[in-house]
Protein backbone atom coordinates (compact mmCIF):
# COMPACT_ATOMS: atom_id res chain seq x y z
CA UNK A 1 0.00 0.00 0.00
CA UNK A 2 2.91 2.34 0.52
CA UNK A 3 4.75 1.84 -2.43
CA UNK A 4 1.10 2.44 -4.48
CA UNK A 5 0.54 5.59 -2.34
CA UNK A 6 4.36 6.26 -2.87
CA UNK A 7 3.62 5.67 -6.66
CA UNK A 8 0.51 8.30 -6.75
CA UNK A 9 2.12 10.89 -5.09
CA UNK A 10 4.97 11.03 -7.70
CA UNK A 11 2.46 10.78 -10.24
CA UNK A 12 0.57 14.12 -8.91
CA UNK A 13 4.05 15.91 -8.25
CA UNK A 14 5.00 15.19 -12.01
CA UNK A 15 2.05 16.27 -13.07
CA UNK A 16 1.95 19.70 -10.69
CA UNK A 17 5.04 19.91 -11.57
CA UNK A 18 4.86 20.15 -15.60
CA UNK A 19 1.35 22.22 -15.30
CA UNK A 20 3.39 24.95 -13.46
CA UNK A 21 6.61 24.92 -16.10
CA UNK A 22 3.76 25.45 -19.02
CA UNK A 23 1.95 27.95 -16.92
CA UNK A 24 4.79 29.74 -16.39
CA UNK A 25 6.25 29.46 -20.06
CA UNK A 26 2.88 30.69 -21.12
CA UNK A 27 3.53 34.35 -19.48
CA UNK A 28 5.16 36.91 -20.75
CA UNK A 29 8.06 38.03 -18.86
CA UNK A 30 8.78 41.10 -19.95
CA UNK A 31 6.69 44.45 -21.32
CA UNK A 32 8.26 46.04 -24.10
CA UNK A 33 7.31 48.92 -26.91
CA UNK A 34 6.99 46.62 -29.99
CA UNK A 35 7.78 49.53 -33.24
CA UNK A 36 6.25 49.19 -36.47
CA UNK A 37 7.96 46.83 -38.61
CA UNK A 38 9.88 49.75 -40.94
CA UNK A 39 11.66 48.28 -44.12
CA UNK A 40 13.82 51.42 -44.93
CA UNK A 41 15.06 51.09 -40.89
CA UNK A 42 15.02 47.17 -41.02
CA UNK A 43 17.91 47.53 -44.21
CA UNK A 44 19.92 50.61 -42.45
CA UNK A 45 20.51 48.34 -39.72
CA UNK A 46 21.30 44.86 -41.46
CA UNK A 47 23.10 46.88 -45.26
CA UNK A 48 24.25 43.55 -46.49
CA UNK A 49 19.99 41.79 -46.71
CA UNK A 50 18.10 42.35 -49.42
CA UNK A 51 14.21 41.79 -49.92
CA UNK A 52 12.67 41.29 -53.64
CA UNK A 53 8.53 41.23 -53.89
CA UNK A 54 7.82 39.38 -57.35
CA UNK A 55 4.76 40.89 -59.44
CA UNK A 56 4.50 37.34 -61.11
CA UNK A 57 2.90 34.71 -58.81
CA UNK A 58 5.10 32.02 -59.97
CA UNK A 59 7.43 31.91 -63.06
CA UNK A 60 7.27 28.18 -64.29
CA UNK A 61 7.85 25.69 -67.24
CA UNK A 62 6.84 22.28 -67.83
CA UNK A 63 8.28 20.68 -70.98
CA UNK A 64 6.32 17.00 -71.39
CA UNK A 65 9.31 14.48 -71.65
CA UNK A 66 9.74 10.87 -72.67
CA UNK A 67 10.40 8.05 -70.37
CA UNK A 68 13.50 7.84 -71.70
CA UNK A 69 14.30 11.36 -71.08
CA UNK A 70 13.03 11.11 -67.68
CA UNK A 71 15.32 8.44 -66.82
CA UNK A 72 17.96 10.61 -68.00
CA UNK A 73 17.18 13.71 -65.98
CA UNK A 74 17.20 11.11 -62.98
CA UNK A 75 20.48 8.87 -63.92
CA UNK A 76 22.38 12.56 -63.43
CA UNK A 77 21.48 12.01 -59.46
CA UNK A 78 23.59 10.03 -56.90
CA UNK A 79 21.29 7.52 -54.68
CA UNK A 80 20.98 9.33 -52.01
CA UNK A 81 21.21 12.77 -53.77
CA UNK A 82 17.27 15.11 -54.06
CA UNK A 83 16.91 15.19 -57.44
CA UNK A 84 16.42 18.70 -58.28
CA UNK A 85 18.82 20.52 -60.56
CA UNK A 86 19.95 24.02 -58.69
CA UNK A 87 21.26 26.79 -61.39
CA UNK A 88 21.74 30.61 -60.60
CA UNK A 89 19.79 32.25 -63.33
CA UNK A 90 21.77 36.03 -63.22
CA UNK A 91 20.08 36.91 -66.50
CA UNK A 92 16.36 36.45 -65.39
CA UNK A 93 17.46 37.98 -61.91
CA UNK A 94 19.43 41.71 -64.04
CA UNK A 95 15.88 41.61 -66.01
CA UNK A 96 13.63 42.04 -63.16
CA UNK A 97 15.87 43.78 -60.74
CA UNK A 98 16.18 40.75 -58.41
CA UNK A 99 19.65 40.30 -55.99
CA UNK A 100 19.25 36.28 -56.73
CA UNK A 101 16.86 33.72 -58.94
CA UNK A 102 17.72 30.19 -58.64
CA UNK A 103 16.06 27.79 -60.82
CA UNK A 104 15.32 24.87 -59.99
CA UNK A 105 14.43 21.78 -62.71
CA UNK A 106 12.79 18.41 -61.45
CA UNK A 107 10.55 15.76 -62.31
CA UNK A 108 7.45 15.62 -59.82
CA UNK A 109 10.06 16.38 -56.63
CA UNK A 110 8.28 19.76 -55.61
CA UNK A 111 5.09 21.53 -56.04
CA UNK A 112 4.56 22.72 -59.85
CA UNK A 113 5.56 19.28 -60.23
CA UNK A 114 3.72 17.01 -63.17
CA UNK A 115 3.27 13.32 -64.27
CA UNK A 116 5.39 12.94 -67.92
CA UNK A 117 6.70 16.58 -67.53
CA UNK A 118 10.26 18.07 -66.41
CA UNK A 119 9.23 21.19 -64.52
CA UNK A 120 11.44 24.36 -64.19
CA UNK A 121 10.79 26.80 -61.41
CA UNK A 122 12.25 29.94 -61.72
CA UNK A 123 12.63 31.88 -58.25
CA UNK A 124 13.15 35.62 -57.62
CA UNK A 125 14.40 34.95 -53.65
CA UNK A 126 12.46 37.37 -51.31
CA UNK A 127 15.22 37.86 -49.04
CA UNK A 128 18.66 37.06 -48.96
CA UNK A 129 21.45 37.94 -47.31
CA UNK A 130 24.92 38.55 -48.85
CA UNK A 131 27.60 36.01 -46.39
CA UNK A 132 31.77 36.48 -47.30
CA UNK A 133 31.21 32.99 -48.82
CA UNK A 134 28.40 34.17 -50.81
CA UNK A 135 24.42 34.55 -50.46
CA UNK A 136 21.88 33.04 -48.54
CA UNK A 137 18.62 33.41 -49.64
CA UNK A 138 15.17 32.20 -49.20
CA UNK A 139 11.61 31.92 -50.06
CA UNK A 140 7.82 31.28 -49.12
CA UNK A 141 5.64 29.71 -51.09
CA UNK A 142 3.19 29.04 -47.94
CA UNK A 143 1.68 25.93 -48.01
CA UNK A 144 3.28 24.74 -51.20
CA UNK A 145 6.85 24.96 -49.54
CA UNK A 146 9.81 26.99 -50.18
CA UNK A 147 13.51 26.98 -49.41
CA UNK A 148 16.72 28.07 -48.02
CA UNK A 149 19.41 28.10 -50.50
CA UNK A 150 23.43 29.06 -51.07
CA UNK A 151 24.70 30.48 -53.74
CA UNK A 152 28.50 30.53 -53.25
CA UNK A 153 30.57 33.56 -55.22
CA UNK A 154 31.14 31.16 -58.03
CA UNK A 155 27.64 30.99 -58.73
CA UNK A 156 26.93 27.44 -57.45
CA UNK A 157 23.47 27.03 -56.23
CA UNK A 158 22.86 24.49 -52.55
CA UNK A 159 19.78 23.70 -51.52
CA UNK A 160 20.12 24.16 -47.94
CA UNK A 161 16.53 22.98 -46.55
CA UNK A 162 12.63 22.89 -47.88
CA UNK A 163 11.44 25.57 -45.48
CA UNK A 164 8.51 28.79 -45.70
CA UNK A 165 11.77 31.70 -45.00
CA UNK A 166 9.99 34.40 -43.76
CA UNK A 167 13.51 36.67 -42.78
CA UNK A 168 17.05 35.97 -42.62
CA UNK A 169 19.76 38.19 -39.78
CA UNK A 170 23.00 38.35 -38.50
CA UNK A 171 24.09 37.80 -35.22
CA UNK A 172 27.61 37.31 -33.60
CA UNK A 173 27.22 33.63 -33.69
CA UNK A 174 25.60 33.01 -36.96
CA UNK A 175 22.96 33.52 -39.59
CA UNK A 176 19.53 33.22 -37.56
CA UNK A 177 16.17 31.89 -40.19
CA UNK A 178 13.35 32.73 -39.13
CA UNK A 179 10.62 30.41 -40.63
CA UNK A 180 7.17 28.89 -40.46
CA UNK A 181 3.65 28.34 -41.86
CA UNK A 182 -0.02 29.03 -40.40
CA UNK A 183 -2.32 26.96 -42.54
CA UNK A 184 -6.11 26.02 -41.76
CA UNK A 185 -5.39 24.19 -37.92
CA UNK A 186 -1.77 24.12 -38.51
CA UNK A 187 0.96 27.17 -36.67
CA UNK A 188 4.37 26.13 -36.38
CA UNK A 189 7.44 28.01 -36.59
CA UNK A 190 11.37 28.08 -36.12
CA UNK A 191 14.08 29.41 -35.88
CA UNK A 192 17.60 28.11 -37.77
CA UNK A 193 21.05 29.01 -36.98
CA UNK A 194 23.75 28.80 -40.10
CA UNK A 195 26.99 29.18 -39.52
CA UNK A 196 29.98 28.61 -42.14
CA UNK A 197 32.69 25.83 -42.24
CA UNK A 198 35.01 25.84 -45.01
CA UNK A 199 33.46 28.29 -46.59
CA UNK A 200 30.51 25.50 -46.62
CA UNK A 201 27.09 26.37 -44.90
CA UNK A 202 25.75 24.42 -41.77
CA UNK A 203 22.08 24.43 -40.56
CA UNK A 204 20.82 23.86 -37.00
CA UNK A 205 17.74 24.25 -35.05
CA UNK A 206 17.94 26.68 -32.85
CA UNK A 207 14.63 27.27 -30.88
CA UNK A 208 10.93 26.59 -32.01
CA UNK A 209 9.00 29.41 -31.98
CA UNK A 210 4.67 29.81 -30.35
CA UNK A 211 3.59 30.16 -33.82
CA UNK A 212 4.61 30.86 -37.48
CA UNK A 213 6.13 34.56 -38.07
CA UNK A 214 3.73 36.53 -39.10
CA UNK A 215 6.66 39.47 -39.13
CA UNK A 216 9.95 39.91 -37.75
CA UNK A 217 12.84 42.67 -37.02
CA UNK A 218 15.42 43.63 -35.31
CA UNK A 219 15.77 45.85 -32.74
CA UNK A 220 18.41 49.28 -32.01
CA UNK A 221 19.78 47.25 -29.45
CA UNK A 222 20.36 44.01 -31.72
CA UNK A 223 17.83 41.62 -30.60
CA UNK A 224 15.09 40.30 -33.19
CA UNK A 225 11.58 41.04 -32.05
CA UNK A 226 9.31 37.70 -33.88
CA UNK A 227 6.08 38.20 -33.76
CA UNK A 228 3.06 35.63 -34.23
CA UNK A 229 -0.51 34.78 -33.81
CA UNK A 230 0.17 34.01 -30.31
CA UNK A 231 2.22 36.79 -29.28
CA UNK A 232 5.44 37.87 -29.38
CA UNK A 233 8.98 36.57 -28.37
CA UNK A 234 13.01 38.37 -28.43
CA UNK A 235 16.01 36.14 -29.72
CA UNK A 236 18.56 37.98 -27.33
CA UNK A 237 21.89 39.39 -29.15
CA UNK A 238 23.53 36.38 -26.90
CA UNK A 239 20.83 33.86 -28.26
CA UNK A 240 18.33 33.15 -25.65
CA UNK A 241 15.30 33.32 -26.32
CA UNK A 242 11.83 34.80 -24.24
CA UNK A 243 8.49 35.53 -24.30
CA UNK A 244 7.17 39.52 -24.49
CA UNK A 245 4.22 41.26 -24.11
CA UNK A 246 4.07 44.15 -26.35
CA UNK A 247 3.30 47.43 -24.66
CA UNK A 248 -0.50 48.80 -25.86
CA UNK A 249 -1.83 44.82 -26.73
């Protein structure tokens, strides 16, 4: 009978116990003035980001292809390699006033992606961010996906991760991503730390976030403000990360 009392009584503790650490997680520790999110400020701050707003939804070709043609496009792929084709298109990107375009060419990998058709996706990057090794840059296609890419000073295109980029900034310890999608029931979001090795980009998770940006900047000081449908939270200039209130909501 002891032991089973013994038993519940750890049970309730545990359960006390995690009910207070999501109670308190859930309040805002801090009360702060939150500005307007100010592009012409946002750019002052971090000179070497870019953004890019495309007037054309999405700039795509599908060319229908034989099986044999197919199998081609496919053989050029290692076994464990994605099979998508990443080329820095410089023309397409001087034509519309664009910092980067990657294209991107696959058979049924990603979302323009058709049956007996080799797709080419053409992307103006809405933000990237100019690195000593070259740019990072991303995009959002919401819930049909985007990426993170590199695009080294030779030109070479990486795809770095599928992710919806929503902002890229510096910090002393690396390049922080902020990401995420709200869709229907679904509001998750991240943030990604990359940092460089041999010139060679690295990507880590650095904190989930309450909810998918919804906007982001940084601050005088050098934190990044993040804001979501469920509030706001600071990434610290020495990378921790809390919850805020902003003054006036």
């Amino acid at each position: 009978m002891r032991a089973l009392a013994a038993k519940e009584s750890m049970k309730y503790f545990f359960i006390l116990f995690f009910c207070s650490f999501y109670s308190l997680a859930s309040v805002p520790k801090e009360k702060i003035h939150c500005p307007e999110y100010n592009e012409t400020l946002a750019l002052e701050l971090e000179p070497n980001k870019k953004y890019f707003k495309d007037t054309v939804r999405a700039r795509v070709e599908s060319v229908e292809a034989t099986d044999a043609e197919i199998f081609n496009f496919v053989e050029q792929f290692g076994e464990n390699e994605r099979r998508i084709k990443l080329t820095s298109n410089e023309s397409l990107a001087n034509e519309i006033g664009a910092t980067i375009v990657y294209s991107m060419e696959y058979y049924r990998d990603k979302y323009f992606g058709r049956k007996n058709h080799l797709t080419t996706h053409h992307v103006p990057a809405a933000v990237t961010y100019k690195t000593p090794y070259g740019y990072l840059a991303g995009d959002s296609q919401g819930e049909f996906g985007g990426e993170l890419v590199f695009v080294d000073n030779s030109g070479s295109v990486q795809l770095i991760q599928d992710m919806n980029v929503e902002d890229i900034y510096e910090f002393k310890f690396g390049y922080v991503v902020t990401e995420g999608l709200s869709h229907m029931s679904s509001d998750n979001g991240m943030l990604y730390l990359v940092t460089f090795l041999n010139k060679k980009p690295h990507l880590t998770k650095l904190f989930g976030l309450i909810g998918a940006p919804k906007s982001s900047l940084k601050l005088a000081n050098g934190d990044l403000l993040i804001n979501s449908r469920e509030g706001s939270q600071i990434l610290k200039s020495d990378g921790s990360l809390v919850r805020v209130s902003c003054k006036g909501s």
